[in-house]
C-alpha atoms as a PDB file:
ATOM      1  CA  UNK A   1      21.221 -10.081   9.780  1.00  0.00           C
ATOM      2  CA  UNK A   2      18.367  -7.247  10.230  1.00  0.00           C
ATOM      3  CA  UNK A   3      16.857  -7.345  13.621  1.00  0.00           C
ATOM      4  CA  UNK A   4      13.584  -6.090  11.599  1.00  0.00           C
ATOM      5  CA  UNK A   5      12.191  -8.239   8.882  1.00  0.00           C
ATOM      6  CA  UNK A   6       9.280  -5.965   6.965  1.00  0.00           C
ATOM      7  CA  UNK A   7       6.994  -8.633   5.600  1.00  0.00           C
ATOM      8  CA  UNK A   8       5.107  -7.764   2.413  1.00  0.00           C
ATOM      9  CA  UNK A   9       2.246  -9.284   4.466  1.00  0.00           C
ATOM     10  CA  UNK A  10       2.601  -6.477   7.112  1.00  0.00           C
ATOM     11  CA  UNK A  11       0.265  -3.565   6.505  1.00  0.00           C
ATOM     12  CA  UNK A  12       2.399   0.106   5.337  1.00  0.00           C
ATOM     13  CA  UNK A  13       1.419   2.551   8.287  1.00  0.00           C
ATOM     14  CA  UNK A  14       2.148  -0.043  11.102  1.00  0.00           C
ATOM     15  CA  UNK A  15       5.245  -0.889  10.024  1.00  0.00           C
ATOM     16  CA  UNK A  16       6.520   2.740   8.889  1.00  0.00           C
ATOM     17  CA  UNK A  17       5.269   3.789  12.482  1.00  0.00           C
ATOM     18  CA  UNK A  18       7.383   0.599  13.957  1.00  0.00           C
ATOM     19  CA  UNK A  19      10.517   1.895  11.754  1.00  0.00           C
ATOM     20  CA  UNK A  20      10.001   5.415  12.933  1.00  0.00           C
ATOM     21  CA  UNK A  21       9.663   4.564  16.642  1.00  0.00           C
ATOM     22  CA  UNK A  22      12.952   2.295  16.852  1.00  0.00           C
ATOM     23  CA  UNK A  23      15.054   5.522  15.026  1.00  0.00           C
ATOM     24  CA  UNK A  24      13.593   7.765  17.638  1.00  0.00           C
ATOM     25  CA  UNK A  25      13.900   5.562  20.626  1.00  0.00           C
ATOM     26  CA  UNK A  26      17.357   4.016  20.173  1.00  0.00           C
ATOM     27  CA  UNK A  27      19.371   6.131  18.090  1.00  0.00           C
ATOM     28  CA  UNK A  28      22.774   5.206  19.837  1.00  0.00           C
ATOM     29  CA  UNK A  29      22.356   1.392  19.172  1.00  0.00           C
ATOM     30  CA  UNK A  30      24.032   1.193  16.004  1.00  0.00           C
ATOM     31  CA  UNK A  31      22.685  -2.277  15.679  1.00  0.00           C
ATOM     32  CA  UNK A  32      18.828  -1.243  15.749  1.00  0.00           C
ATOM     33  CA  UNK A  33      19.980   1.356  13.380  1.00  0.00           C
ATOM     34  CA  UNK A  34      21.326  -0.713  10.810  1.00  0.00           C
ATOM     35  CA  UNK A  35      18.580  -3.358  11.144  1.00  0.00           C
ATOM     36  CA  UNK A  36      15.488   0.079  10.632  1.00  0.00           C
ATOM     37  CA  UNK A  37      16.904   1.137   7.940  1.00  0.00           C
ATOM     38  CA  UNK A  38      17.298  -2.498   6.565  1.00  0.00           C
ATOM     39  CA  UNK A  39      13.760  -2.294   7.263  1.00  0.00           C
ATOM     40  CA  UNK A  40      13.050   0.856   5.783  1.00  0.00           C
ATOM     41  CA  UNK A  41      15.369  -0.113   2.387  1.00  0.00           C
ATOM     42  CA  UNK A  42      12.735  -3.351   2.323  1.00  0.00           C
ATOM     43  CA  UNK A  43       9.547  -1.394   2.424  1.00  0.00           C
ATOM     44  CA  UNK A  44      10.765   1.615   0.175  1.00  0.00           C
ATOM     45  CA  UNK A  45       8.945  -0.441  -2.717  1.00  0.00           C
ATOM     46  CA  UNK A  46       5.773   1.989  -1.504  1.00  0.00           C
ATOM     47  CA  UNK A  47       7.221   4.748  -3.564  1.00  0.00           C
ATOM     48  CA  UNK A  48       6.780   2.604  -6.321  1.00  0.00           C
ATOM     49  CA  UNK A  49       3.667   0.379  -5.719  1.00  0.00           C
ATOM     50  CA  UNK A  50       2.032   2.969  -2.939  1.00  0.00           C
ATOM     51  CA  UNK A  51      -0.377   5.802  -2.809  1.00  0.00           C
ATOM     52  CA  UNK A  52       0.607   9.614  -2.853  1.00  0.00           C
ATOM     53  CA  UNK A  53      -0.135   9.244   0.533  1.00  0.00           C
ATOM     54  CA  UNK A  54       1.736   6.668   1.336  1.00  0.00           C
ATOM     55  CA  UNK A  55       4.860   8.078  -0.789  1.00  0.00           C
ATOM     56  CA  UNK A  56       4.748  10.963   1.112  1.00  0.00           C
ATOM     57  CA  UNK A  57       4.725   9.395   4.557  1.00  0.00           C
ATOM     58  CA  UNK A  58       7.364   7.454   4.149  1.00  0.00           C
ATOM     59  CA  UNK A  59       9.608  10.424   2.236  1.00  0.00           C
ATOM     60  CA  UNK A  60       8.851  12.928   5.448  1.00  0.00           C
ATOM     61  CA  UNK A  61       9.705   9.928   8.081  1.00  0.00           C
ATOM     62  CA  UNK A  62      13.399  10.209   6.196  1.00  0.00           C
ATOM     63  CA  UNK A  63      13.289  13.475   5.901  1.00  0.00           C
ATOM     64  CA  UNK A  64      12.462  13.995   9.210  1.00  0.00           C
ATOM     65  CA  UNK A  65      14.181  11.419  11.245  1.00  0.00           C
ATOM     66  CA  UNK A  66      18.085  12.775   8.921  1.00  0.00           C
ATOM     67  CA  UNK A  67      17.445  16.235  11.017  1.00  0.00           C
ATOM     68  CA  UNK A  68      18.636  16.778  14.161  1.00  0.00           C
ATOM     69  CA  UNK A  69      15.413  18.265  15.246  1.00  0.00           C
ATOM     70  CA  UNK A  70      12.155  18.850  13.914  1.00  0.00           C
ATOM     71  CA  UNK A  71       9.299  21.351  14.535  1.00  0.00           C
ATOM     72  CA  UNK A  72      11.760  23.431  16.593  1.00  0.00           C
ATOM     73  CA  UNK A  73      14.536  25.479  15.291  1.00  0.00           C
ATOM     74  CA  UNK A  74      17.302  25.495  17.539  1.00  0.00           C
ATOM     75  CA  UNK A  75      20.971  27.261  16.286  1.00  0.00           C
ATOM     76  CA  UNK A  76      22.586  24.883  18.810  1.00  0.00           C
ATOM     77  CA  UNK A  77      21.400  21.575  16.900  1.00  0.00           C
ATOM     78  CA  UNK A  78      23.724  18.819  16.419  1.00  0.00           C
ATOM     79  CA  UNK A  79      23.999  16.106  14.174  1.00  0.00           C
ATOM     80  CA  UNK A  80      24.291  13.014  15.555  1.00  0.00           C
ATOM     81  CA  UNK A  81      25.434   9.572  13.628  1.00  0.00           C
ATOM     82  CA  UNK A  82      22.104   8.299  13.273  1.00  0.00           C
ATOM     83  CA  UNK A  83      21.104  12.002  11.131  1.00  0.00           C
ATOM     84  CA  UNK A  84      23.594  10.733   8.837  1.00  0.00           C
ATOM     85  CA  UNK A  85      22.686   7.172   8.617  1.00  0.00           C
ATOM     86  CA  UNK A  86      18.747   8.076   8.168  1.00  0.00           C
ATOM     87  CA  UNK A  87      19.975  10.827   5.254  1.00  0.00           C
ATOM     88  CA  UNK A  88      22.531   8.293   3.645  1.00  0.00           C
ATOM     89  CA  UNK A  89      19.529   5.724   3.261  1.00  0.00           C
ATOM     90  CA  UNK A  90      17.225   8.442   2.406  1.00  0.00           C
ATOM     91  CA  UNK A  91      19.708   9.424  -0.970  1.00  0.00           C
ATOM     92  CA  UNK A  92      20.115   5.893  -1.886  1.00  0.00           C
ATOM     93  CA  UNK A  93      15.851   5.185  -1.786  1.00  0.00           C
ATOM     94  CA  UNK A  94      15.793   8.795  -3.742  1.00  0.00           C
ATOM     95  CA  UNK A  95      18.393   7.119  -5.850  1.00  0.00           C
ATOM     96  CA  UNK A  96      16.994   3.669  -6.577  1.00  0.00           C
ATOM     97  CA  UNK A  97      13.240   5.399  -7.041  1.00  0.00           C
ATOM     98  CA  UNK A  98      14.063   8.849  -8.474  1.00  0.00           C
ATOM     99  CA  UNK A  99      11.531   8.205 -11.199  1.00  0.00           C
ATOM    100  CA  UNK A 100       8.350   7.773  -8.426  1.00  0.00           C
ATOM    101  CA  UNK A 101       9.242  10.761  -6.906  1.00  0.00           C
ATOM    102  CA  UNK A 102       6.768  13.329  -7.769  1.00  0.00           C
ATOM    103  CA  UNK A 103       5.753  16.167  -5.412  1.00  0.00           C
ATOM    104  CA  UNK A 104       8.038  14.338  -2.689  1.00  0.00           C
ATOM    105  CA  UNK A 105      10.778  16.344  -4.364  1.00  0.00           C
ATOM    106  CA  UNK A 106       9.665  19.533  -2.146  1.00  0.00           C
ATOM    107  CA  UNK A 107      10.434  17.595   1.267  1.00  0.00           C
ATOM    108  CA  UNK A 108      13.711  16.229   0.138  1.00  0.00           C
ATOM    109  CA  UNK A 109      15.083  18.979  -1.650  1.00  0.00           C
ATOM    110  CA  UNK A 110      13.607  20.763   1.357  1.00  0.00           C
ATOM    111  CA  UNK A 111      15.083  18.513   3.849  1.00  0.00           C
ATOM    112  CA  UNK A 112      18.536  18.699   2.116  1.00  0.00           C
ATOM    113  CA  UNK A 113      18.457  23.211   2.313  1.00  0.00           C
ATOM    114  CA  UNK A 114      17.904  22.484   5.779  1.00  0.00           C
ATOM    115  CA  UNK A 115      20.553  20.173   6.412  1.00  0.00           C
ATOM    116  CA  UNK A 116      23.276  22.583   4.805  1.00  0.00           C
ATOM    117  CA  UNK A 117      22.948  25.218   7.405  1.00  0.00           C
ATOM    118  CA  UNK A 118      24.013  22.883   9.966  1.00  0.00           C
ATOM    119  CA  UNK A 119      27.757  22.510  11.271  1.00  0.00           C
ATOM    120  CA  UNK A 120      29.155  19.247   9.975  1.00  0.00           C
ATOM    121  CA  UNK A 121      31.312  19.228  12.994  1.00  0.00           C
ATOM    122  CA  UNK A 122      30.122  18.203  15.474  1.00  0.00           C
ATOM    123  CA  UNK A 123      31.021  16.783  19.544  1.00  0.00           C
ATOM    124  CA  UNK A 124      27.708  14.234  18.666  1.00  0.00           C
ATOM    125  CA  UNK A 125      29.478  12.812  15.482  1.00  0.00           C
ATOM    126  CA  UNK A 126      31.644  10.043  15.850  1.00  0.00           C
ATOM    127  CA  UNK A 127      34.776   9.526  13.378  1.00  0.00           C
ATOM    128  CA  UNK A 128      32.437   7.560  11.210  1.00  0.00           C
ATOM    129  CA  UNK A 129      29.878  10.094  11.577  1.00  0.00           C
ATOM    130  CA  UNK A 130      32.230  12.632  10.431  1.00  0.00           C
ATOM    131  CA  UNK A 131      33.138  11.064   7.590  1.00  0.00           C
ATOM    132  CA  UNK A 132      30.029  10.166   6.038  1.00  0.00           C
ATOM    133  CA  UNK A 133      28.509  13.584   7.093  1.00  0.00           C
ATOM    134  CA  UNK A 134      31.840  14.689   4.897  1.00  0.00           C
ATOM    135  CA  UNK A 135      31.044  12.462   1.719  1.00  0.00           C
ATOM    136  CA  UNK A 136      27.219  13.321   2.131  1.00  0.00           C
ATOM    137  CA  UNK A 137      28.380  17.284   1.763  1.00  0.00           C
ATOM    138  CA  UNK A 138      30.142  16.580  -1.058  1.00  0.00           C
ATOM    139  CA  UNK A 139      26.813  14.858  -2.570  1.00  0.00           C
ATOM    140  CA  UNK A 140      25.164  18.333  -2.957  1.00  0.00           C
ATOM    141  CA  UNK A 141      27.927  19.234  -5.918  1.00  0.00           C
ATOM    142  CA  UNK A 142      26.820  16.618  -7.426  1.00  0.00           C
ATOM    143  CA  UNK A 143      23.244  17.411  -7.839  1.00  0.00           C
ATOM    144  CA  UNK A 144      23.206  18.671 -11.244  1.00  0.00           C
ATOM    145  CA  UNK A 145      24.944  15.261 -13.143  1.00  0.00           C
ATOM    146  CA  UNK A 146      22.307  13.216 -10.971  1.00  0.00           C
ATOM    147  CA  UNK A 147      19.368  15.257 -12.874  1.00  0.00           C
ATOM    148  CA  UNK A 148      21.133  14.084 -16.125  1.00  0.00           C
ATOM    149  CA  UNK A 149      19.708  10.466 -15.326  1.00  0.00           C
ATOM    150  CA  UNK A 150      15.670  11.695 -14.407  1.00  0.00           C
ATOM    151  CA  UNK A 151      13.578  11.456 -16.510  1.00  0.00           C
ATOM    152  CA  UNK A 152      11.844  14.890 -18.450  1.00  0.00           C
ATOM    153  CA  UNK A 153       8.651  14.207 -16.000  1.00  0.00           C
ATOM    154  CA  UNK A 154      10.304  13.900 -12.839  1.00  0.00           C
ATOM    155  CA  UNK A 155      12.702  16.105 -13.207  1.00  0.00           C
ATOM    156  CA  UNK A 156      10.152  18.440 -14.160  1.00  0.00           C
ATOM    157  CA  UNK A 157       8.834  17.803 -10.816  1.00  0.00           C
ATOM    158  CA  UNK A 158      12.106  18.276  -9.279  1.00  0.00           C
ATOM    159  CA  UNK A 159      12.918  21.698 -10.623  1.00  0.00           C
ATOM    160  CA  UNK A 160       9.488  22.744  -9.720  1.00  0.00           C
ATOM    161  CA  UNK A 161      10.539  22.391  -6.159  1.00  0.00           C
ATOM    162  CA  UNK A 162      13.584  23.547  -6.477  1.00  0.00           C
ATOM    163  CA  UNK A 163      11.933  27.209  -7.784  1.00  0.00           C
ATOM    164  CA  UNK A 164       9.105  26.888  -4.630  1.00  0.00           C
ATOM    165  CA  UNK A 165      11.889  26.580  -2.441  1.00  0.00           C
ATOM    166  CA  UNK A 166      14.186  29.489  -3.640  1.00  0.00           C
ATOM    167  CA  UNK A 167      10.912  31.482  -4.511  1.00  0.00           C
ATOM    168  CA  UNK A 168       9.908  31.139  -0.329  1.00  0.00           C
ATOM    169  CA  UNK A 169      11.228  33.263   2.223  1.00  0.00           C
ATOM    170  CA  UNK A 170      13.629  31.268   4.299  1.00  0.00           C
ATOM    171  CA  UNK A 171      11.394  28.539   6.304  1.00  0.00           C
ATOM    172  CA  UNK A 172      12.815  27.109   9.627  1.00  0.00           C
ATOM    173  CA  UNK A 173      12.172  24.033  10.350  1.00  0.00           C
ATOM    174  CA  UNK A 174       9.834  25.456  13.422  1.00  0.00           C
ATOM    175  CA  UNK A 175       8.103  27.373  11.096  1.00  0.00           C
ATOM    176  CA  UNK A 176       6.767  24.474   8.593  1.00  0.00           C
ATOM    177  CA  UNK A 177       3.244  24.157   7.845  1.00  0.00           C
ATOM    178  CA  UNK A 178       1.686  21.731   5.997  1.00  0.00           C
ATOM    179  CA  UNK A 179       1.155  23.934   2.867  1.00  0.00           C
ATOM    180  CA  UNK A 180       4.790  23.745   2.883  1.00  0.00           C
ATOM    181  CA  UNK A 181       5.131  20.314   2.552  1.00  0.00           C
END
């Protein structure tokens, strides 16, 4: 049972800013965990049925909330279970809707450079949380068959990020502007 029902009836920002706040606020309750990202699997139709805008406000909340930190770069950053919880949902959405995702590609692809630099081990990460961090490390081998399955359009789209990322000087996640993004 989720403990947060997204209603179609319920307007897009109020409810991504609802999802967003109960990640930030009570990331150790793996309860209100599960039952956001219930939420945020329910109102992932946006990418599909939403604006730009709206696409890319609800890619960046993923993105965002499956780092440890954001806006400050910190080599002593941790993941924590939550991180990987957030970024397994995230790769499912990009999954399900990896024909909607245009210009999004940047922040995920983004998102995902940034996660590799990070320690997998870690004294925040329970057994669980090691484990999936494990399987979601493995996930970046597998990049090239998923791009078999895009279409020429998106991934298009996707290998355009892919150059403006390895084309950019190394960008810390303190160091992100909005051109960036």
């Amino acid at each position: 049972k989720s403990c947060l029902h997204v209603d179609e009836e319920i307007s897009f920002s109020p409810s991504l800013a609802i999802l967003q706040h109960f990640l930030k606020r009570f990331p150790g309750s793996r309860e209100i965990v599960h039952g956001t990202l219930v939420g945020y699997n329910r109102l992932a139709h946006i990418i599909q049925t939403g604006n730009a805008l709206q696409r890319k406000a609800f890619v960046s909340s993923l993105c965002k909330l499956s780092l440890p930190s954001w806006g400050k770069y910190d080599d002593a950053t941790q993941l924590q279970d939550h991180n990987m919880e957030v970024l397994v949902c995230m790769l499912q959405i990009v999954h399900k809707h990896r024909e909607n995702l245009m210009s999004e590609w940047y922040m995920i692809l983004w998102t995902l450079e940034e996660l590799s630099t990070l320690n997998i081990s870690s004294p925040k990460l329970s057994d669980e949380g090691y484990r999936t961090a494990i399987i979601v490390s493995i996930t970046y081998s597998r990049l090239a068959p998923f791009t078999t399955v895009l279409s020429l359009e998106s991934l298009s789209s996707m290998l355009d990020a892919l150059i403006e990322i390895a084309k950019s000087p190394k960008v810390r996640r303190g160091d992100i502007t909005m051109e960036h993004l």
